[in-house]
Protein backbone atom coordinates (compact mmCIF):
# COMPACT_ATOMS: atom_id res chain seq x y z
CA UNK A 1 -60.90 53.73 -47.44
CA UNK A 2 -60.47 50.01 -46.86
CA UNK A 3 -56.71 50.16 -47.80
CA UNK A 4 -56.58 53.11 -45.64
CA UNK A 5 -57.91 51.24 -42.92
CA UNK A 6 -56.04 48.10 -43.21
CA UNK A 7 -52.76 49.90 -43.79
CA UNK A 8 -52.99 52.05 -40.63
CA UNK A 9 -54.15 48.66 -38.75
CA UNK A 10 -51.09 46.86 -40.01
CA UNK A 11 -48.44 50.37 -38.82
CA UNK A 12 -50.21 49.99 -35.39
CA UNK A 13 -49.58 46.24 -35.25
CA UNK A 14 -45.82 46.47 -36.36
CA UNK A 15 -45.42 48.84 -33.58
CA UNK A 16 -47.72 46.98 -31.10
CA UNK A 17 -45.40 43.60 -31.74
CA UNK A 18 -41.89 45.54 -31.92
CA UNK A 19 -42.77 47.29 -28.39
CA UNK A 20 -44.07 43.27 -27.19
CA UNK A 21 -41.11 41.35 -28.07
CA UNK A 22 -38.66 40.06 -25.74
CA UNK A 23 -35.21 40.48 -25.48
CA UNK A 24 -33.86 37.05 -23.71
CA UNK A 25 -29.99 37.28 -22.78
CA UNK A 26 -28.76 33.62 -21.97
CA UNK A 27 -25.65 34.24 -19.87
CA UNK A 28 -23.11 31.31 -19.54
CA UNK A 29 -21.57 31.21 -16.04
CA UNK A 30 -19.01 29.61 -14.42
CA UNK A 31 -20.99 28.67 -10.83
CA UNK A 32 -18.06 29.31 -8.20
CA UNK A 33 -16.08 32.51 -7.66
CA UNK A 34 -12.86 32.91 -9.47
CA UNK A 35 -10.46 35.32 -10.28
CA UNK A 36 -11.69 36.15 -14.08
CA UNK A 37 -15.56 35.33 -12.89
CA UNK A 38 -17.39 36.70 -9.84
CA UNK A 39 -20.62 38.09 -8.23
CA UNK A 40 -19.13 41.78 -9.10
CA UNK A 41 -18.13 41.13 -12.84
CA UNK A 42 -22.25 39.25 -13.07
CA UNK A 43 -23.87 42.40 -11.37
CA UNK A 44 -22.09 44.33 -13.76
CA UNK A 45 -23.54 42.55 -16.52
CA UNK A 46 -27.10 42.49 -15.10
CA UNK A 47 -26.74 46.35 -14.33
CA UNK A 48 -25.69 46.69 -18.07
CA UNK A 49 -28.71 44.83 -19.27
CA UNK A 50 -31.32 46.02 -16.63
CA UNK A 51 -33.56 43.19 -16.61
CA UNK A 52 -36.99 42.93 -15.55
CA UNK A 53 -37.04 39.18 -15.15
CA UNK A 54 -34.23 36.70 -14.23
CA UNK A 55 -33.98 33.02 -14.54
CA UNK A 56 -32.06 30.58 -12.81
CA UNK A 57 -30.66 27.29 -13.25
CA UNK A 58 -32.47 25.64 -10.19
CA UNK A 59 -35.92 24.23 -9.96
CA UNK A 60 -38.85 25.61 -7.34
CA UNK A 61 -37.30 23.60 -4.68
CA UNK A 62 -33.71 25.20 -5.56
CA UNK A 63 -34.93 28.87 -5.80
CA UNK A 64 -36.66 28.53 -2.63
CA UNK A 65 -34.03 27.61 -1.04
CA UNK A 66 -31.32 29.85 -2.57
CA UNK A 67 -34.01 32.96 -1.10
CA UNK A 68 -34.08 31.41 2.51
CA UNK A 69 -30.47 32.09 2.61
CA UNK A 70 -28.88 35.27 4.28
CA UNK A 71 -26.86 37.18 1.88
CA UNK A 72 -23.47 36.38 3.38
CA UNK A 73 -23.96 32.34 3.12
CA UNK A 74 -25.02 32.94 -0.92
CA UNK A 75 -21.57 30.62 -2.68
CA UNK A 76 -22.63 30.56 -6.14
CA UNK A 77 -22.02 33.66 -8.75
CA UNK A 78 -25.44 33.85 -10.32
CA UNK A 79 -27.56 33.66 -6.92
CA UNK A 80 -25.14 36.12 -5.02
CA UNK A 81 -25.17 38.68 -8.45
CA UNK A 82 -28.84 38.12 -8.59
CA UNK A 83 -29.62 38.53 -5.30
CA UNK A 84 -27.74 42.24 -5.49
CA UNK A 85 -29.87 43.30 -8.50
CA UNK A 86 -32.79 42.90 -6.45
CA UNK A 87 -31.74 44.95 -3.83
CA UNK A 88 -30.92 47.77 -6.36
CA UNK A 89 -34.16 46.93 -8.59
CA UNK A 90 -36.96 45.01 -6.49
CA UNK A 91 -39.32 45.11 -8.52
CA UNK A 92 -36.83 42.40 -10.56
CA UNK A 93 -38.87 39.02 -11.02
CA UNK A 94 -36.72 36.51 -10.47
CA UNK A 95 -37.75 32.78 -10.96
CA UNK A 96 -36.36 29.03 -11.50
CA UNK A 97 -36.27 28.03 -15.10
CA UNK A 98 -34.66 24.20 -14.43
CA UNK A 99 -36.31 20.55 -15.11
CA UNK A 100 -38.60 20.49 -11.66
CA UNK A 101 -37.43 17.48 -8.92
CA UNK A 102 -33.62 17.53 -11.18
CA UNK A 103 -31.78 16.02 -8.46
CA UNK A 104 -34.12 13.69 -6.43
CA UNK A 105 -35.46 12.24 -10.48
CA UNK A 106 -31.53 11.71 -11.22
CA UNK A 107 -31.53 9.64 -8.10
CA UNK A 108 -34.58 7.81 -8.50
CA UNK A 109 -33.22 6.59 -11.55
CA UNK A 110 -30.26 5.66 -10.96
CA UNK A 111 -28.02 8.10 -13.47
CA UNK A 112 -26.25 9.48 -10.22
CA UNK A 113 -23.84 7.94 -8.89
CA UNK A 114 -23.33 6.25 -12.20
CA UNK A 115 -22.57 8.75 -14.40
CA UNK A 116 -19.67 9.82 -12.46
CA UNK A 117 -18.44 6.11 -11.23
CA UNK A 118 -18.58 5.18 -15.30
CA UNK A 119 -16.57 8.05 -16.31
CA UNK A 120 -14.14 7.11 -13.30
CA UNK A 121 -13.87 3.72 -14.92
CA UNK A 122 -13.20 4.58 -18.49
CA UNK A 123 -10.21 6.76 -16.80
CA UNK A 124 -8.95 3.70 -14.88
CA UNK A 125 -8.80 1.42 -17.57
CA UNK A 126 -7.55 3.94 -20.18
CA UNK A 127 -4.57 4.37 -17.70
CA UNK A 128 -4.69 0.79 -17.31
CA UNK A 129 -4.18 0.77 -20.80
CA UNK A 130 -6.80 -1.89 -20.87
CA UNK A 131 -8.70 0.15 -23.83
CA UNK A 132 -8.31 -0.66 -27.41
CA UNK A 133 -7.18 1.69 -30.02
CA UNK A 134 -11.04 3.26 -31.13
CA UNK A 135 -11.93 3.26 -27.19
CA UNK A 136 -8.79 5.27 -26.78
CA UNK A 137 -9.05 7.77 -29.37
CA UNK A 138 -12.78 8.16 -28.00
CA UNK A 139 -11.46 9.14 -24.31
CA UNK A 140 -8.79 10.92 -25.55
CA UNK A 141 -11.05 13.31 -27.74
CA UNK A 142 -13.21 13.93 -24.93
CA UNK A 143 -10.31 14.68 -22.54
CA UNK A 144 -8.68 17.31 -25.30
CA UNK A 145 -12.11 19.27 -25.58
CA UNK A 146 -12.65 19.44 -21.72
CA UNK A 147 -9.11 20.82 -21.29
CA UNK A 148 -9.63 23.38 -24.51
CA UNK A 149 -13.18 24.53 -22.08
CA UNK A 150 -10.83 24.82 -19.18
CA UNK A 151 -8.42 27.12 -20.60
CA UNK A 152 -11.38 29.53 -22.29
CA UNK A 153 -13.11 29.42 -18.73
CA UNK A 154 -9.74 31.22 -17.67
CA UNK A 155 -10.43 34.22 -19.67
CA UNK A 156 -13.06 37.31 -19.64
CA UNK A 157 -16.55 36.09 -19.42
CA UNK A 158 -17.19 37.14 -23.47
CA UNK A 159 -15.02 34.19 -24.19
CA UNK A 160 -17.10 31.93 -22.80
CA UNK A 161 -20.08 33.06 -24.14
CA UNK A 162 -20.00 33.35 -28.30
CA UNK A 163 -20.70 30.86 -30.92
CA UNK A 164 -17.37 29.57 -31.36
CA UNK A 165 -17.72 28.18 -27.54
CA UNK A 166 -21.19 27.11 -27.90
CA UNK A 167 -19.30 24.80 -30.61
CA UNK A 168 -16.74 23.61 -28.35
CA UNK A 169 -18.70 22.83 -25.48
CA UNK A 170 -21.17 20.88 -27.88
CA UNK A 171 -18.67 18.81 -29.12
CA UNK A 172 -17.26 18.09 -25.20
CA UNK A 173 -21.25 17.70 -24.55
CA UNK A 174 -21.83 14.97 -27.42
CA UNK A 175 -17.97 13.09 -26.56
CA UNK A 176 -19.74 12.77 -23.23
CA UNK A 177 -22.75 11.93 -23.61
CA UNK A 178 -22.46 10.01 -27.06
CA UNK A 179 -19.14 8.74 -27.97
CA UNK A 180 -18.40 7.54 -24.22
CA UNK A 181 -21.42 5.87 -24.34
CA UNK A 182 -19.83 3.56 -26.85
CA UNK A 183 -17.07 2.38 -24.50
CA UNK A 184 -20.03 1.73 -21.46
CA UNK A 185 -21.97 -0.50 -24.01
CA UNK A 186 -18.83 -2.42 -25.18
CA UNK A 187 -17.32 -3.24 -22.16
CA UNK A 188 -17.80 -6.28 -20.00
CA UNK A 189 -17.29 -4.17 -17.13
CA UNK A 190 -19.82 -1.85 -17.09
CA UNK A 191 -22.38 -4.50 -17.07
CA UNK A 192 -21.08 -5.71 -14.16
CA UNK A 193 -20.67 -2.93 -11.57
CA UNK A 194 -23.85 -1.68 -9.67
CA UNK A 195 -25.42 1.08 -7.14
CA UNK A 196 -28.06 0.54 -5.57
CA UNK A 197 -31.03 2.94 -6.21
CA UNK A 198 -33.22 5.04 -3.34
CA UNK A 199 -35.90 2.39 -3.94
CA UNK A 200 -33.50 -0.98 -3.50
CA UNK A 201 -32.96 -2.02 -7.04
CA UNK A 202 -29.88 -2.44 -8.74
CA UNK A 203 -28.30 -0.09 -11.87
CA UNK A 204 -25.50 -1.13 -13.78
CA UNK A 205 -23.25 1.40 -14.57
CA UNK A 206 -23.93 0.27 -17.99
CA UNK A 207 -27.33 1.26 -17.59
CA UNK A 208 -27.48 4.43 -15.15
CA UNK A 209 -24.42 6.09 -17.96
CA UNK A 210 -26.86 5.80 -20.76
CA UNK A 211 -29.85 7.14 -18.91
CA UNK A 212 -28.04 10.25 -17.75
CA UNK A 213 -26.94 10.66 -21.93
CA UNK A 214 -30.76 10.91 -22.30
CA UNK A 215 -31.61 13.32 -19.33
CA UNK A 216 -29.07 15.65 -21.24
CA UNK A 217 -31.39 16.38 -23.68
CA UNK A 218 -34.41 16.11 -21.78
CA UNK A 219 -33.03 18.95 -19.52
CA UNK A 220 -31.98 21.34 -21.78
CA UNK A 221 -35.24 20.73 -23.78
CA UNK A 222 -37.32 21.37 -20.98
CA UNK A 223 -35.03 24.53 -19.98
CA UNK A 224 -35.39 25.75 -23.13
CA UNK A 225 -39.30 25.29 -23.10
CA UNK A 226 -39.65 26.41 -19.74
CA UNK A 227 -38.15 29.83 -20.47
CA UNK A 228 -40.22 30.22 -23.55
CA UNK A 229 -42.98 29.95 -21.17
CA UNK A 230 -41.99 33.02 -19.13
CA UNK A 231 -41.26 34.45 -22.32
CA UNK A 232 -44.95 33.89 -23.42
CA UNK A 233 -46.13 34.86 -20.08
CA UNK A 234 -44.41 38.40 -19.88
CA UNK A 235 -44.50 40.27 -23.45
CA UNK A 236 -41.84 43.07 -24.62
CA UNK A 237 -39.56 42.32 -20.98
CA UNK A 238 -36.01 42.18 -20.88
CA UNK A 239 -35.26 38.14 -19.69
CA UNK A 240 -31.58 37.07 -18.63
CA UNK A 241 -31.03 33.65 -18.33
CA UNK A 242 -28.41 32.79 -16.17
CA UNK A 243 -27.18 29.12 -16.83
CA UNK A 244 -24.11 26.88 -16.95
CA UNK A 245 -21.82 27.83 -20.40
CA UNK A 246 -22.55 24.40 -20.87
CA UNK A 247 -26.00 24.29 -21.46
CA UNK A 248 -25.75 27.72 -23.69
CA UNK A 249 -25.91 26.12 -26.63
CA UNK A 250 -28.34 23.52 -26.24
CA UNK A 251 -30.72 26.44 -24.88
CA UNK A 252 -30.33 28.97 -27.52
CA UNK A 253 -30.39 26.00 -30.28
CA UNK A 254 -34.11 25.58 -28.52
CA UNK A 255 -35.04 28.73 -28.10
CA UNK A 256 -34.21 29.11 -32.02
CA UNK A 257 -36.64 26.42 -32.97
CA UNK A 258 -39.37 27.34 -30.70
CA UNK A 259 -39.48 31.21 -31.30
CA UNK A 260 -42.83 31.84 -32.80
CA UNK A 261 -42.84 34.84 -30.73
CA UNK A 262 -40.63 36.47 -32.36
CA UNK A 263 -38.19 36.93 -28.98
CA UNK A 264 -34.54 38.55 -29.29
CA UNK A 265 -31.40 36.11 -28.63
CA UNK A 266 -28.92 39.34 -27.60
CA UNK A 267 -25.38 38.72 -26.16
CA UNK A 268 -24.79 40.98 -23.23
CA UNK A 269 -21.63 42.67 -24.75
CA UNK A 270 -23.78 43.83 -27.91
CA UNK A 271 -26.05 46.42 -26.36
């Protein structure tokens, strides 16, 4: 009777955690409209999946904002594909998923303008051809992977989102926000050039380059965690997150390690 019992309690379990699980689709975008990607092809994709919840690569601030908008004045592909799901399914949730205060904390700190201006000034002195050999080959390497993204960002929206991209744009990723690094923390020159943070103080480029390498992973770790949240929060519902191709694989790598709840990773072209 006891075996009865516990065998019949473990059948309803199986069935009670199979019917609880989520399914989370992480969806790599490309953020403006363009011929091969656009609000119509996303909606698609969303009506294909038929999500109950939807994440987006903004913080509260960013959402908020995104839903004060009228319809016609939506830019973006996953806001304006999003925002058309809802009007076919409303009772869609639909919430922000990114590291809270992004923008105003990358500011604060000094990573922006410097990530940019230090990239700028690795191109002007490779073209200078004030680099050495090693310095070279780093820039160069990072330059080849960005322009191998470019060319699969061309192309149907499947080709930007499979493992063998997920590889490609972690390599560009880590050439970025790794190897470059080396050349900032060699040169003289990056020591030497400033901005001026929101609060008066000065960042060398130097500086303000490495701090945005770090954010990178704080980010996409906090993405990643902040998803498994809703995740946790909303058993057996169908989650797409809509991100950046970028960040894919840096978000399903996280999701990977942190799935004791047994979620789905699904790719939207294998339903």
């Amino acid at each position: 009777m006891k075996y009865l019992i516990a065998l019949c309690f473990f059948a309803w379990s199986q069935v009670w955690f199979s019917q609880n699980k989520n399914e989370i689709y992480v969806i790599g975008n490309i953020h403006q409209n363009v011929p091969n990607y656009n609000p119509a092809i996303l909606f698609g994709i969303l009506d294909q999946i038929k999500p109950d919840i939807i994440l987006h690569e903004v913080d509260s601030k960013g959402m908020n904002e995104y839903e004060a908008m009228a319809e016609t004045d939506l830019k973006e592909n996953e806001i304006t594909a999003s925002t058309q799901y809802l009007k076919k399914y409303p009772k869609t949730i639909r919430a922000p998923f990114d590291f809270e205060g992004r923008n105003q904390y990358r500011k604060d700190k000094g990573m922006v303008p410097t990530d940019n201006l230090a990239v700028q000034l690795i191109d002007s002195l490779y073209k200078a051809k004030s680099l050495d050999a090693t310095d070279s080959k780093i820039y160069e390497r990072f330059l080849s992977t960005t322009e191998e993204l470019k060319k699969v960002a061309e192309l149907a929206p499947k080709n930007f989102n499979n493992a063998e991209n997920d590889q490609l744009c972690e390599k560009r990723q880590n050439e970025q926000y790794h190897e470059l690094t080396k050349i900032t923390d060699k040169r003289p020159e990056f020591a030497k050039r400033f901005v001026v943070k929101p609060n008066g103080e000065k960042i060398s480029y130097r500086d303000g380059f490495k701090l945005m390498s770090g954010f990178w992973d704080l980010r996409n770790q906090t993405m990643a965690s902040n998803i498994y949240k809703a995740a946790a929060q909303h058993p057996g519902k169908k989650i797409v997150v809509l991100t950046g191709f970028l960040h894919r694989y840096y978000i399903i790598k996280q999701l990977t390690k942190l799935n004791d709840l047994k979620y789905v990773i699904k790719e939207f072209y294998d339903l």
